[in-house]
PDB file of N, CA and C in Angstrom:
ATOM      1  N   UNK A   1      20.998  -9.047 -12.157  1.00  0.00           N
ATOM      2  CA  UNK A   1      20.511  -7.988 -11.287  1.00  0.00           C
ATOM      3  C   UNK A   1      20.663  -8.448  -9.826  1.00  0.00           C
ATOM      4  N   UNK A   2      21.444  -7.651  -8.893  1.00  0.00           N
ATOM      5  CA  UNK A   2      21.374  -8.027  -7.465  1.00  0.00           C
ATOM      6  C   UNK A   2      19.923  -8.068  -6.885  1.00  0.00           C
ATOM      7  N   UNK A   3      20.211  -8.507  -5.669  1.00  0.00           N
ATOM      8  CA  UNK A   3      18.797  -8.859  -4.695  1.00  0.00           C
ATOM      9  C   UNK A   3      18.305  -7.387  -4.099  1.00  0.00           C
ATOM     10  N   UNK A   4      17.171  -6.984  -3.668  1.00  0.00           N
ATOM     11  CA  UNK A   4      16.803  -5.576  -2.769  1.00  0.00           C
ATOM     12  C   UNK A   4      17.035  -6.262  -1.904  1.00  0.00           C
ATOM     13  N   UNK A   5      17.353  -5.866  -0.614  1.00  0.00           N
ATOM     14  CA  UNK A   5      16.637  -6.502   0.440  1.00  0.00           C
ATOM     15  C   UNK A   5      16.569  -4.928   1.571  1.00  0.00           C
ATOM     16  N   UNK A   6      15.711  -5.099   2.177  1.00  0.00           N
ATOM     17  CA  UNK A   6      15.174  -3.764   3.289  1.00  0.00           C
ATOM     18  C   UNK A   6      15.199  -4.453   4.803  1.00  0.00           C
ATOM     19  N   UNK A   7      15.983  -4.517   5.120  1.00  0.00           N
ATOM     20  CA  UNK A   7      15.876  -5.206   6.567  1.00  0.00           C
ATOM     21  C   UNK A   7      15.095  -4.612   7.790  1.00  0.00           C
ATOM     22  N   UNK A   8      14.440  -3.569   7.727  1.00  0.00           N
ATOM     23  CA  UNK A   8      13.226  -2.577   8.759  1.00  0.00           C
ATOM     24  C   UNK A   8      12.503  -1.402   8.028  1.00  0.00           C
ATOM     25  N   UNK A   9      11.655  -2.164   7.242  1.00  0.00           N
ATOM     26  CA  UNK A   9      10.540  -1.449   7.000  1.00  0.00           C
ATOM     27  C   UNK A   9       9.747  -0.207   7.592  1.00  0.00           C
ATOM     28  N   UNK A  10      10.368  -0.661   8.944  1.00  0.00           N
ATOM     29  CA  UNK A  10       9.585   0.701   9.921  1.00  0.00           C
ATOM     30  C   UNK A  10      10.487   1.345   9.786  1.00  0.00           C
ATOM     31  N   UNK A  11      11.656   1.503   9.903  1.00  0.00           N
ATOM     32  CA  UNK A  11      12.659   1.926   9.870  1.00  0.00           C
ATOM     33  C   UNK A  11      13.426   2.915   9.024  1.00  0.00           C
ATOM     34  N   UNK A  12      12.506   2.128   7.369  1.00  0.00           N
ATOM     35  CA  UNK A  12      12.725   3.300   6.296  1.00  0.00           C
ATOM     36  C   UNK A  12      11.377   4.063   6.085  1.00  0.00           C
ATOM     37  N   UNK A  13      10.542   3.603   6.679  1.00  0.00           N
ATOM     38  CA  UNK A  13       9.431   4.504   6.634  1.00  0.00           C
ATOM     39  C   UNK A  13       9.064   5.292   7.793  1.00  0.00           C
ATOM     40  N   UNK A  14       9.423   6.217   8.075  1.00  0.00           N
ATOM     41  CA  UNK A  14       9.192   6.979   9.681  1.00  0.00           C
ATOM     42  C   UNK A  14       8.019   7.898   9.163  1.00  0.00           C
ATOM     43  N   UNK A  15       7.291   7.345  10.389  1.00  0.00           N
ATOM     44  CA  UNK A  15       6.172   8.110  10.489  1.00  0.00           C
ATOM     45  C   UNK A  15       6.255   9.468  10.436  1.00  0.00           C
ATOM     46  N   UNK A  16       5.550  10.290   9.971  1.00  0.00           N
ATOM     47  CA  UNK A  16       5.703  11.991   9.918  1.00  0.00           C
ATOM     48  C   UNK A  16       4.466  12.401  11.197  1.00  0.00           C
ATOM     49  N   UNK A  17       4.899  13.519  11.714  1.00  0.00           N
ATOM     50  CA  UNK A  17       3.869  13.891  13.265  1.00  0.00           C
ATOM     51  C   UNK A  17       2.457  14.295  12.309  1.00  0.00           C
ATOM     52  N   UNK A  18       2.894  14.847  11.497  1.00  0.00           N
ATOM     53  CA  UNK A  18       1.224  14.603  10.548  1.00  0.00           C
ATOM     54  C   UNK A  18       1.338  14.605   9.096  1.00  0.00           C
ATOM     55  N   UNK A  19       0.426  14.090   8.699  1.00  0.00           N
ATOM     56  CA  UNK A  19       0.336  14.068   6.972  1.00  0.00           C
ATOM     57  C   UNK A  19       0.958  12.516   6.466  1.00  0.00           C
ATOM     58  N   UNK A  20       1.551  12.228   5.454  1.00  0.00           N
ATOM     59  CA  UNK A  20       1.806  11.040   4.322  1.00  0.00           C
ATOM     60  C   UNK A  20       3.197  10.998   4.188  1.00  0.00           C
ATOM     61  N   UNK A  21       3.643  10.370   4.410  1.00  0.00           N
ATOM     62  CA  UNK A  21       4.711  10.248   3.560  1.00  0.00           C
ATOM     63  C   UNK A  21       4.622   8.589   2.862  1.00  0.00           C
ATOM     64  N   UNK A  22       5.373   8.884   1.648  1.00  0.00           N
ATOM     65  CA  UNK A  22       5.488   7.896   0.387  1.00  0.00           C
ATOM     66  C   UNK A  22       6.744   7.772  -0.213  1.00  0.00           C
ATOM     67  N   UNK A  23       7.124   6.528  -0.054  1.00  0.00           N
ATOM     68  CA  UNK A  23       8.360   6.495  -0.860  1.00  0.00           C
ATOM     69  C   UNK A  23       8.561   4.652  -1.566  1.00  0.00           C
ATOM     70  N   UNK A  24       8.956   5.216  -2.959  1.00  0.00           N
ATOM     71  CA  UNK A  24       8.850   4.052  -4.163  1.00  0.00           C
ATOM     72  C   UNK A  24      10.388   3.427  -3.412  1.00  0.00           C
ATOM     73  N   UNK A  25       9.803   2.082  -3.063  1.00  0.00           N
ATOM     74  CA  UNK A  25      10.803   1.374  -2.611  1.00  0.00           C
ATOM     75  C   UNK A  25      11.430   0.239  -3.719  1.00  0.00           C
ATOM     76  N   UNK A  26      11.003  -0.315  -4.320  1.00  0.00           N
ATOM     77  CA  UNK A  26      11.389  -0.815  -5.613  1.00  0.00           C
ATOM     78  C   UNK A  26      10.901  -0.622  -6.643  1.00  0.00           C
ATOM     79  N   UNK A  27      11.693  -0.607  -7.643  1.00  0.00           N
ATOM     80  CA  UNK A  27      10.904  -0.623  -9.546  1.00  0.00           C
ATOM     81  C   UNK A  27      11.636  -1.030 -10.106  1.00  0.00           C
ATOM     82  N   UNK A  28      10.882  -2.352 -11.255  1.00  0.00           N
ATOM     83  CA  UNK A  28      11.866  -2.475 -12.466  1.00  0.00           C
ATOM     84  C   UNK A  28      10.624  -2.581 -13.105  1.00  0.00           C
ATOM     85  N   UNK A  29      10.669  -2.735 -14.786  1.00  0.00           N
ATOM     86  CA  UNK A  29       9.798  -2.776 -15.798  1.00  0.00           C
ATOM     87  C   UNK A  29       8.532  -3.621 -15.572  1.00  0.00           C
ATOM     88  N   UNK A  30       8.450  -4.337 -14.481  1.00  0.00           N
ATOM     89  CA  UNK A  30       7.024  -5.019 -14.243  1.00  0.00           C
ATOM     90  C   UNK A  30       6.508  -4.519 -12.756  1.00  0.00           C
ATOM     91  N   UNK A  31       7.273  -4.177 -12.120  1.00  0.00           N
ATOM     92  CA  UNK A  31       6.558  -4.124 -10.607  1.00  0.00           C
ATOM     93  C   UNK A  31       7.048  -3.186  -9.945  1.00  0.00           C
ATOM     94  N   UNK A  32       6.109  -2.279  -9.594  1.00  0.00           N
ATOM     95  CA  UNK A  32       6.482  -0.943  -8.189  1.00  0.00           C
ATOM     96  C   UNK A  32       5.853  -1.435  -7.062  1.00  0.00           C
ATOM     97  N   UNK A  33       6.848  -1.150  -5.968  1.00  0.00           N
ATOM     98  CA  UNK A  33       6.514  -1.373  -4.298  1.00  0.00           C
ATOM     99  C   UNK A  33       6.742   0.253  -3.669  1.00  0.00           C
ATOM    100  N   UNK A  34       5.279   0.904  -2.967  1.00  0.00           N
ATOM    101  CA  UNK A  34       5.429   1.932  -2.252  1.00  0.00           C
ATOM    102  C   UNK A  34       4.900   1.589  -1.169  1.00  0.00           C
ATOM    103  N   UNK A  35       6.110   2.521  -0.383  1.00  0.00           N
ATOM    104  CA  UNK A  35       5.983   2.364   1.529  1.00  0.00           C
ATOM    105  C   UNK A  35       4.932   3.301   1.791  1.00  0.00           C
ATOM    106  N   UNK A  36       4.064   3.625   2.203  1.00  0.00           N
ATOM    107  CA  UNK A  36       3.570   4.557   2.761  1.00  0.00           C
ATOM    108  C   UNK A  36       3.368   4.875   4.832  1.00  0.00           C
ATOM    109  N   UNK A  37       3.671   5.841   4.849  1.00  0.00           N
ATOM    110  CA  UNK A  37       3.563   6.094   6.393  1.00  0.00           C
ATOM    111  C   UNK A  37       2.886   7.148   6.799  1.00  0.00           C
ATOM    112  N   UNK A  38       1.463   6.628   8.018  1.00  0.00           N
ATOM    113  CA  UNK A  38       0.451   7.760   8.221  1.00  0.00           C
ATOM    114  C   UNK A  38       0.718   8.258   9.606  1.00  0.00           C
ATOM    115  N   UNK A  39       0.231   9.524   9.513  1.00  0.00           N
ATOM    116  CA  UNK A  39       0.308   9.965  10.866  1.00  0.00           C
ATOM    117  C   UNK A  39      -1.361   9.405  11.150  1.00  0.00           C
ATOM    118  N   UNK A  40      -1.505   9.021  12.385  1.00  0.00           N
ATOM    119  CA  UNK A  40      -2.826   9.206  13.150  1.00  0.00           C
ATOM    120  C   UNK A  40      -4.352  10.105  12.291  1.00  0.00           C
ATOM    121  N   UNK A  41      -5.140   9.274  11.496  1.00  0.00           N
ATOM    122  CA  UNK A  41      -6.342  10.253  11.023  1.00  0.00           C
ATOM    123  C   UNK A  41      -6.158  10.729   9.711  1.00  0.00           C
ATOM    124  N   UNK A  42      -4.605  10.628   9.423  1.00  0.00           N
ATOM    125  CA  UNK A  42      -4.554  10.933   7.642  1.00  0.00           C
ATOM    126  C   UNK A  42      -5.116  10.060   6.948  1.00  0.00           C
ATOM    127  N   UNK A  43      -5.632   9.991   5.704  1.00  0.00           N
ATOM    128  CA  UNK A  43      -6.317   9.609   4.602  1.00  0.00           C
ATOM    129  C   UNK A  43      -5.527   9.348   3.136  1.00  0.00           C
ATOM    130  N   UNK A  44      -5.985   8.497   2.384  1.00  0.00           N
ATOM    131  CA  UNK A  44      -5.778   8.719   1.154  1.00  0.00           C
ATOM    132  C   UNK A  44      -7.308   8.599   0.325  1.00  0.00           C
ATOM    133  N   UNK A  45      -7.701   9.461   0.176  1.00  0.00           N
ATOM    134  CA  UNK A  45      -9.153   9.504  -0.282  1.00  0.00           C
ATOM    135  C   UNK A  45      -9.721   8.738  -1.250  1.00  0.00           C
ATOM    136  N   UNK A  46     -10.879   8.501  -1.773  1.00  0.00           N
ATOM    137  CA  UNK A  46     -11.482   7.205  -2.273  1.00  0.00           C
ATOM    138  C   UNK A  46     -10.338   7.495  -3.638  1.00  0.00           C
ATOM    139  N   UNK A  47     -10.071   6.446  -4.648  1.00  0.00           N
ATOM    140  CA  UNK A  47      -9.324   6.326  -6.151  1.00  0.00           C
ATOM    141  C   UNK A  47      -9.405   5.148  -6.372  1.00  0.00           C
ATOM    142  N   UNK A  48      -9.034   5.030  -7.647  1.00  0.00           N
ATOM    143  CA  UNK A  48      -9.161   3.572  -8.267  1.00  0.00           C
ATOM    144  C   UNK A  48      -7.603   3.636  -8.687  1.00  0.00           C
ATOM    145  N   UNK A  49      -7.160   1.944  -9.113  1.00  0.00           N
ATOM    146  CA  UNK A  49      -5.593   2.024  -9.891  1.00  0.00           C
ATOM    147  C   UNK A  49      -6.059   1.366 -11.115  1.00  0.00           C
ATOM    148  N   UNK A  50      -5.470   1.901 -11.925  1.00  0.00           N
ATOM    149  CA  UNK A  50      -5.734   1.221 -13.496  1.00  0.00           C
ATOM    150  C   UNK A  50      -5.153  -0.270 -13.731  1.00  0.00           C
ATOM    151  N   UNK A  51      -4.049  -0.756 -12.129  1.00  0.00           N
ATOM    152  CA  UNK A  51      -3.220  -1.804 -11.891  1.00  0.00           C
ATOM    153  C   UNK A  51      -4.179  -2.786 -10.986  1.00  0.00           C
ATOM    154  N   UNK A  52      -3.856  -3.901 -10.868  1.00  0.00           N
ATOM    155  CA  UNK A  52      -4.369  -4.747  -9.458  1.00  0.00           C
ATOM    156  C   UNK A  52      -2.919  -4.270  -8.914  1.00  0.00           C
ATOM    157  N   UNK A  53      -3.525  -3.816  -7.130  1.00  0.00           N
ATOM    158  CA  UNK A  53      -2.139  -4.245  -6.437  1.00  0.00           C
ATOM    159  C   UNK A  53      -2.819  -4.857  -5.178  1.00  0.00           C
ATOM    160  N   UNK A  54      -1.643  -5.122  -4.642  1.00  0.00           N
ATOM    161  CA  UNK A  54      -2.106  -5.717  -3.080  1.00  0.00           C
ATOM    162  C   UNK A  54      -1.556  -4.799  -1.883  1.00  0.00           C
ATOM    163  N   UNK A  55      -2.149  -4.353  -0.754  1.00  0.00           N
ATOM    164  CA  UNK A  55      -1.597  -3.666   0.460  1.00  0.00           C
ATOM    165  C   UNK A  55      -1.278  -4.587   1.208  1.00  0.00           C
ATOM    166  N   UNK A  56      -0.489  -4.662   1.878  1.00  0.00           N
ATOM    167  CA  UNK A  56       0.331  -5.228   3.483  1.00  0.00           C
ATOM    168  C   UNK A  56       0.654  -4.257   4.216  1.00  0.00           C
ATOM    169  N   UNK A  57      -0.179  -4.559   5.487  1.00  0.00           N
ATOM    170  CA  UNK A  57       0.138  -3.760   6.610  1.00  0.00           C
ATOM    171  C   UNK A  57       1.054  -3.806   7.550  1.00  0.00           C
ATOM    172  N   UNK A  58       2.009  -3.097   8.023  1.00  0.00           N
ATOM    173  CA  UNK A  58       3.232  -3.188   8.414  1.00  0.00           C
ATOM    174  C   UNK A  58       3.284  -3.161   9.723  1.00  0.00           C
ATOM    175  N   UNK A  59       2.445  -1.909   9.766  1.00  0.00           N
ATOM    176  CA  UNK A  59       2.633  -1.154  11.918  1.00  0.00           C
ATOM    177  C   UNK A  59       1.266  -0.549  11.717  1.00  0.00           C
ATOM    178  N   UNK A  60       0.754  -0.741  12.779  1.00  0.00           N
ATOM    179  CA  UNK A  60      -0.544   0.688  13.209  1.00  0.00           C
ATOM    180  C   UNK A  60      -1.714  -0.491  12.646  1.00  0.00           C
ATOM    181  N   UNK A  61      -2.588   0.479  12.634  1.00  0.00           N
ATOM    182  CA  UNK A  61      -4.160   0.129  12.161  1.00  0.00           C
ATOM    183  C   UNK A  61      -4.690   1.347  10.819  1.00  0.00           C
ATOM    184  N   UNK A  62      -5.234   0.528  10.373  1.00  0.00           N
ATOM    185  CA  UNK A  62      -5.849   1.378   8.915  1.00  0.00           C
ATOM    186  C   UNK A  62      -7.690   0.652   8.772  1.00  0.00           C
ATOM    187  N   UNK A  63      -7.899   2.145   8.344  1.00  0.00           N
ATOM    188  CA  UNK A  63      -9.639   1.216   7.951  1.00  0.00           C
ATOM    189  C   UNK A  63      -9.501   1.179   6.710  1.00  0.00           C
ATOM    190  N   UNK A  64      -9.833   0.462   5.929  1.00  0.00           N
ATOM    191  CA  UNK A  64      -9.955  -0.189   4.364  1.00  0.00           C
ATOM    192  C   UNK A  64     -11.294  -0.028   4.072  1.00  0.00           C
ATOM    193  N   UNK A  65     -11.398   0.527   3.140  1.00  0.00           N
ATOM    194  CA  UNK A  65     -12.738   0.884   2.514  1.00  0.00           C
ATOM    195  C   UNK A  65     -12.554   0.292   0.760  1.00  0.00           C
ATOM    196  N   UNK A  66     -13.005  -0.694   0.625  1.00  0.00           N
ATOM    197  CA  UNK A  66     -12.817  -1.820  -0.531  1.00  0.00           C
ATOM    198  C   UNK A  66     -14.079  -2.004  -1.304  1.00  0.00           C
ATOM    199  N   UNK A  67     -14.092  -0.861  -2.245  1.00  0.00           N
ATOM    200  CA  UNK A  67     -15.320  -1.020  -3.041  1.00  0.00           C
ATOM    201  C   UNK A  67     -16.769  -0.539  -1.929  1.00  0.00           C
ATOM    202  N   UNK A  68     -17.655  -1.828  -1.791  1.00  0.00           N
ATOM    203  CA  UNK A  68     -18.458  -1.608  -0.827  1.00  0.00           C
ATOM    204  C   UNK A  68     -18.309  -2.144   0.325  1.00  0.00           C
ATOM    205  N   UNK A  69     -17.232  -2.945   0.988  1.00  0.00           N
ATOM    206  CA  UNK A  69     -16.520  -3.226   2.137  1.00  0.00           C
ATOM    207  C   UNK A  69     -15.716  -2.398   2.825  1.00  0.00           C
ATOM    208  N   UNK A  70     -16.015  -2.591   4.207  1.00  0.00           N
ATOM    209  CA  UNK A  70     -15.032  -1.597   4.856  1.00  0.00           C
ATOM    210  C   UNK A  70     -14.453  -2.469   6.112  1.00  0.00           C
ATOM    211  N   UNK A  71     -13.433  -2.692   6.453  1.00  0.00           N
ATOM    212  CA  UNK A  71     -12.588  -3.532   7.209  1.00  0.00           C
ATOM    213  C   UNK A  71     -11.929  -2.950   7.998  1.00  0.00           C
ATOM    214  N   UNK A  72     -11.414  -3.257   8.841  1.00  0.00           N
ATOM    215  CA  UNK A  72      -9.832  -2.645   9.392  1.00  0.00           C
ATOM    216  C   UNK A  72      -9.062  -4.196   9.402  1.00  0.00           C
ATOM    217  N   UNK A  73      -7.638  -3.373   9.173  1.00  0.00           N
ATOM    218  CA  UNK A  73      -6.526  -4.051   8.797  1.00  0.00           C
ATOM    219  C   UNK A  73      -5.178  -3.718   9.989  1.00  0.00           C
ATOM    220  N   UNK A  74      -5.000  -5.042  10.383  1.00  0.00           N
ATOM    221  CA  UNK A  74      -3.918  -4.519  11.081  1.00  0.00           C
ATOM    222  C   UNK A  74      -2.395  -5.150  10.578  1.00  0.00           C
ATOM    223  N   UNK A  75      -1.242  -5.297  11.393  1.00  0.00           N
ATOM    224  CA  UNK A  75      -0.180  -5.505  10.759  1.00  0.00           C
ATOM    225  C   UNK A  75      -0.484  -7.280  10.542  1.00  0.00           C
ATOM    226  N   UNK A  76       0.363  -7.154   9.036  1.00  0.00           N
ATOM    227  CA  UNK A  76      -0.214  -9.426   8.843  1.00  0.00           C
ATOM    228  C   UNK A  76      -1.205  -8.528   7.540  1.00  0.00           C
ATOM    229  N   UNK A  77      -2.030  -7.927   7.718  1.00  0.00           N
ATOM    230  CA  UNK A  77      -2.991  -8.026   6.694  1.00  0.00           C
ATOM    231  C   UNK A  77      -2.698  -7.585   5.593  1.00  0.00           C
ATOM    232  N   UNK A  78      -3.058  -8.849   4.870  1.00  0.00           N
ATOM    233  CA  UNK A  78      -2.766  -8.900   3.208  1.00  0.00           C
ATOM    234  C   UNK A  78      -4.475  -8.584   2.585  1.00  0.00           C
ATOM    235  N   UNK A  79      -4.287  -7.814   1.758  1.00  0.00           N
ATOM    236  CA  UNK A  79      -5.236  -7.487   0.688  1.00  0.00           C
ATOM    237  C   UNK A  79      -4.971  -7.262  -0.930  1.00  0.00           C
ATOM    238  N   UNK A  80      -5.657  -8.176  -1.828  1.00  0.00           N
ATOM    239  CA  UNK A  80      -5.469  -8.080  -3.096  1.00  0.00           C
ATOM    240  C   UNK A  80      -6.897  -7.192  -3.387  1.00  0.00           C
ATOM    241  N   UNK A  81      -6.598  -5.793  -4.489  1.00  0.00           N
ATOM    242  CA  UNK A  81      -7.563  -5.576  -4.947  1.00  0.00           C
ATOM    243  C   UNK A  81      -7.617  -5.683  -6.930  1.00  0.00           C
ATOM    244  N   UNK A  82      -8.537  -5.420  -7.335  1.00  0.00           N
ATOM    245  CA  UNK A  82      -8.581  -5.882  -8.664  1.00  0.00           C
ATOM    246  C   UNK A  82      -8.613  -4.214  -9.308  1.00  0.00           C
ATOM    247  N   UNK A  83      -7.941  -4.501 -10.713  1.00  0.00           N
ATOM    248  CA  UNK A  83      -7.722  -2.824 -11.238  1.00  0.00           C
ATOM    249  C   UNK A  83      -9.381  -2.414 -11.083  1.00  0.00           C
ATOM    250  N   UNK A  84      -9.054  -0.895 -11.250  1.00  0.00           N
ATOM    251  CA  UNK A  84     -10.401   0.178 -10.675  1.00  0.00           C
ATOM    252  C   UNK A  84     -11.878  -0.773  -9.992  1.00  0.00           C
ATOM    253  N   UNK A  85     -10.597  -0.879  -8.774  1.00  0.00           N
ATOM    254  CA  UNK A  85     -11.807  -0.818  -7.358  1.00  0.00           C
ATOM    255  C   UNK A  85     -11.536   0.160  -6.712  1.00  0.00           C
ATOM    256  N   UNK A  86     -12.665   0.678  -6.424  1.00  0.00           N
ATOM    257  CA  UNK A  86     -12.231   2.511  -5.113  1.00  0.00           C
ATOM    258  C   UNK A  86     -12.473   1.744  -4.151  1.00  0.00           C
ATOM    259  N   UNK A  87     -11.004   2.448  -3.901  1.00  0.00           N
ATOM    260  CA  UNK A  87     -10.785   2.352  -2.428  1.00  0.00           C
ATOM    261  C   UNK A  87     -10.418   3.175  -1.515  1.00  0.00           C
ATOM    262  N   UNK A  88     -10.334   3.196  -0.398  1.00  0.00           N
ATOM    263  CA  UNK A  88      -9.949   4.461   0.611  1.00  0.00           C
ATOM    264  C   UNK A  88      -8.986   3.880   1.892  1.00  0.00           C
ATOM    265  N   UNK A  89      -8.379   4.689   2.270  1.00  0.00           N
ATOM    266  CA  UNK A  89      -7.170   4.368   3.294  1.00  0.00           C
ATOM    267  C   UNK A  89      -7.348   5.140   4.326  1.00  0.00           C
ATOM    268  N   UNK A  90      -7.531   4.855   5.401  1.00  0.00           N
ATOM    269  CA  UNK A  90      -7.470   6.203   7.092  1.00  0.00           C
ATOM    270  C   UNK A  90      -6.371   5.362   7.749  1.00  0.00           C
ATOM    271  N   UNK A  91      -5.514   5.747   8.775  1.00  0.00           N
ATOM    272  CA  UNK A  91      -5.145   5.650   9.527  1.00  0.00           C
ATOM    273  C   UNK A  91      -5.618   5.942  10.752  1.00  0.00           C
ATOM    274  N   UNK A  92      -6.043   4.668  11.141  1.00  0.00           N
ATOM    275  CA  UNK A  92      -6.761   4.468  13.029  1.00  0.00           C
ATOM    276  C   UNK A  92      -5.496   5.268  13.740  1.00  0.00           C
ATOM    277  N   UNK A  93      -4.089   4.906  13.800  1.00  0.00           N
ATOM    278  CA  UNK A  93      -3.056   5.224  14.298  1.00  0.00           C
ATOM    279  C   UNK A  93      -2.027   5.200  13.543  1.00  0.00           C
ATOM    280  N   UNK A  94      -0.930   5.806  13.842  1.00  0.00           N
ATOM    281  CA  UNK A  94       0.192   5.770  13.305  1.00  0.00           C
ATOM    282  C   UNK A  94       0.077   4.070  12.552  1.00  0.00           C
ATOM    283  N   UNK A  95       0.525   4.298  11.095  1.00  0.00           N
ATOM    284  CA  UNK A  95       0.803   3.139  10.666  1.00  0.00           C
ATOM    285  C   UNK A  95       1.271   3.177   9.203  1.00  0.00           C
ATOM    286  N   UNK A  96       2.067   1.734   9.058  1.00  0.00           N
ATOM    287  CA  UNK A  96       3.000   1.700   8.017  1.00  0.00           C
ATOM    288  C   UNK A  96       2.024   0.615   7.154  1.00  0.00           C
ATOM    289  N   UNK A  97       2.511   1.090   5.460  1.00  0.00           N
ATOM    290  CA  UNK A  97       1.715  -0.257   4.791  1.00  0.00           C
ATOM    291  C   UNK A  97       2.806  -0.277   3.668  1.00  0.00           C
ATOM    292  N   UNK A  98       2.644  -1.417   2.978  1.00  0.00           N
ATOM    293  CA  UNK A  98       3.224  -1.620   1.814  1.00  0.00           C
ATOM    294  C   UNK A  98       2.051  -1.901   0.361  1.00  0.00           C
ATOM    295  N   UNK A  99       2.092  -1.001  -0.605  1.00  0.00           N
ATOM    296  CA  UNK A  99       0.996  -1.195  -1.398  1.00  0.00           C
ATOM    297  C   UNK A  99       2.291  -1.805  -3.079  1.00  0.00           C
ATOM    298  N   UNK A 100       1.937  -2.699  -3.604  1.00  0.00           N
ATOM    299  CA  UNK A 100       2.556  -3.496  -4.875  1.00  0.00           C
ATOM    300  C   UNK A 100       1.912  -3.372  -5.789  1.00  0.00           C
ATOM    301  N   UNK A 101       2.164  -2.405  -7.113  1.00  0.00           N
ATOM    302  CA  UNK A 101       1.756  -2.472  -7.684  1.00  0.00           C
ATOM    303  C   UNK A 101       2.098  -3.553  -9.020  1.00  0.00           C
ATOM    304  N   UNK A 102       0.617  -4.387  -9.186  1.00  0.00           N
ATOM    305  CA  UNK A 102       1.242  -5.833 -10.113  1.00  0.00           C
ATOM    306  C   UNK A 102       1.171  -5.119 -11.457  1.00  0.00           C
ATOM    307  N   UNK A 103       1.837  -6.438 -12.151  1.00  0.00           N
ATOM    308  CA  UNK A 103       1.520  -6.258 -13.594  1.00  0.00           C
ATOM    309  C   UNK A 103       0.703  -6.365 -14.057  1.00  0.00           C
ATOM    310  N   UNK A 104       0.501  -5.272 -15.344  1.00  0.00           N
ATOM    311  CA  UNK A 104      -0.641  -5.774 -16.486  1.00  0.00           C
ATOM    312  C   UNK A 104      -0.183  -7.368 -17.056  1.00  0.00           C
ATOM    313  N   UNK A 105      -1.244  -7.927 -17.486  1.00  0.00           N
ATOM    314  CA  UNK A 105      -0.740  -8.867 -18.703  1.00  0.00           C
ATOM    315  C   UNK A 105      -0.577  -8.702 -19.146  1.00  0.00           C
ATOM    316  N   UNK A 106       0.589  -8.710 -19.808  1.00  0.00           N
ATOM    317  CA  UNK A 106       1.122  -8.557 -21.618  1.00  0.00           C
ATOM    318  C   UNK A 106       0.113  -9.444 -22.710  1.00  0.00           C
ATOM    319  N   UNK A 107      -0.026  -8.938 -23.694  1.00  0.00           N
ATOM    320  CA  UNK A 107      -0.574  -9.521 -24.686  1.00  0.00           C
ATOM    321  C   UNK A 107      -0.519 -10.879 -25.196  1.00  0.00           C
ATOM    322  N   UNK A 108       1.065 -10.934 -25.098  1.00  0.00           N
ATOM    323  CA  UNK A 108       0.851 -12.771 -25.341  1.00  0.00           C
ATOM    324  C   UNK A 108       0.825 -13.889 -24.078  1.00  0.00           C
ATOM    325  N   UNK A 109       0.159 -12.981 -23.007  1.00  0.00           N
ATOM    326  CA  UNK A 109      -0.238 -13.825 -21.884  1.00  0.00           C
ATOM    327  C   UNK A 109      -2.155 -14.476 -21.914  1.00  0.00           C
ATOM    328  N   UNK A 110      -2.116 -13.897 -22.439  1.00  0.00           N
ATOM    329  CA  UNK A 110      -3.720 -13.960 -22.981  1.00  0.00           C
ATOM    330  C   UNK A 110      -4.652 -13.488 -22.193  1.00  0.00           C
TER     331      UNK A 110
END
């Protein structure tokens, strides 16, 4: 299998003047990577993932609402969360993130 490689992240993710945009930047049988890009004040409202993934923040500012923590995250910030923790996403400003969704364990991982 060749390499991905994305050389500007901001670049494939352009901000929209309002609302979400989302786009599945890699998948194979163990692991999805989605870009997401906020306009200023958009949301992704509280949910849980049935997955652990981790967010990385790309561009902008986001407030993180992590279970009963609430943070802001700027670009650099790495966050692992564990399957069904609610969480919530705002955009302080325009901003880009990368959310990974990990693998389950397989069964004979124990």
């Amino acid at each position: 299998m060749p390499a991905t490689v994305i050389h500007d992240l901001v670049a494939e993710l352009p901000v929209p003047e309002d609302g979400t945009l989302s786009r599945v930047l890699y998948r194979d049988d163990r692991l999805r990577v989605v870009g997401f890009a906020f306009a200023e004040g958009e949301e992704l409202t509280e949910h849980t993932s049935a997955l652990p993934v981790v967010i990385q923040v790309i561009k902008g500012r986001l407030e993180l609402v992590l279970g009963e923590e609430k943070t802001e995250a700027r670009p650099g910030t790495w966050a692992h969360l564990p399957a069904r923790l609610p969480h919530t996403v705002r955009a302080l400003e325009p901003s880009v993130m990368l959310l990974t969704m990990l693998p389950a364990p397989r069964s004979d991982e124990g």
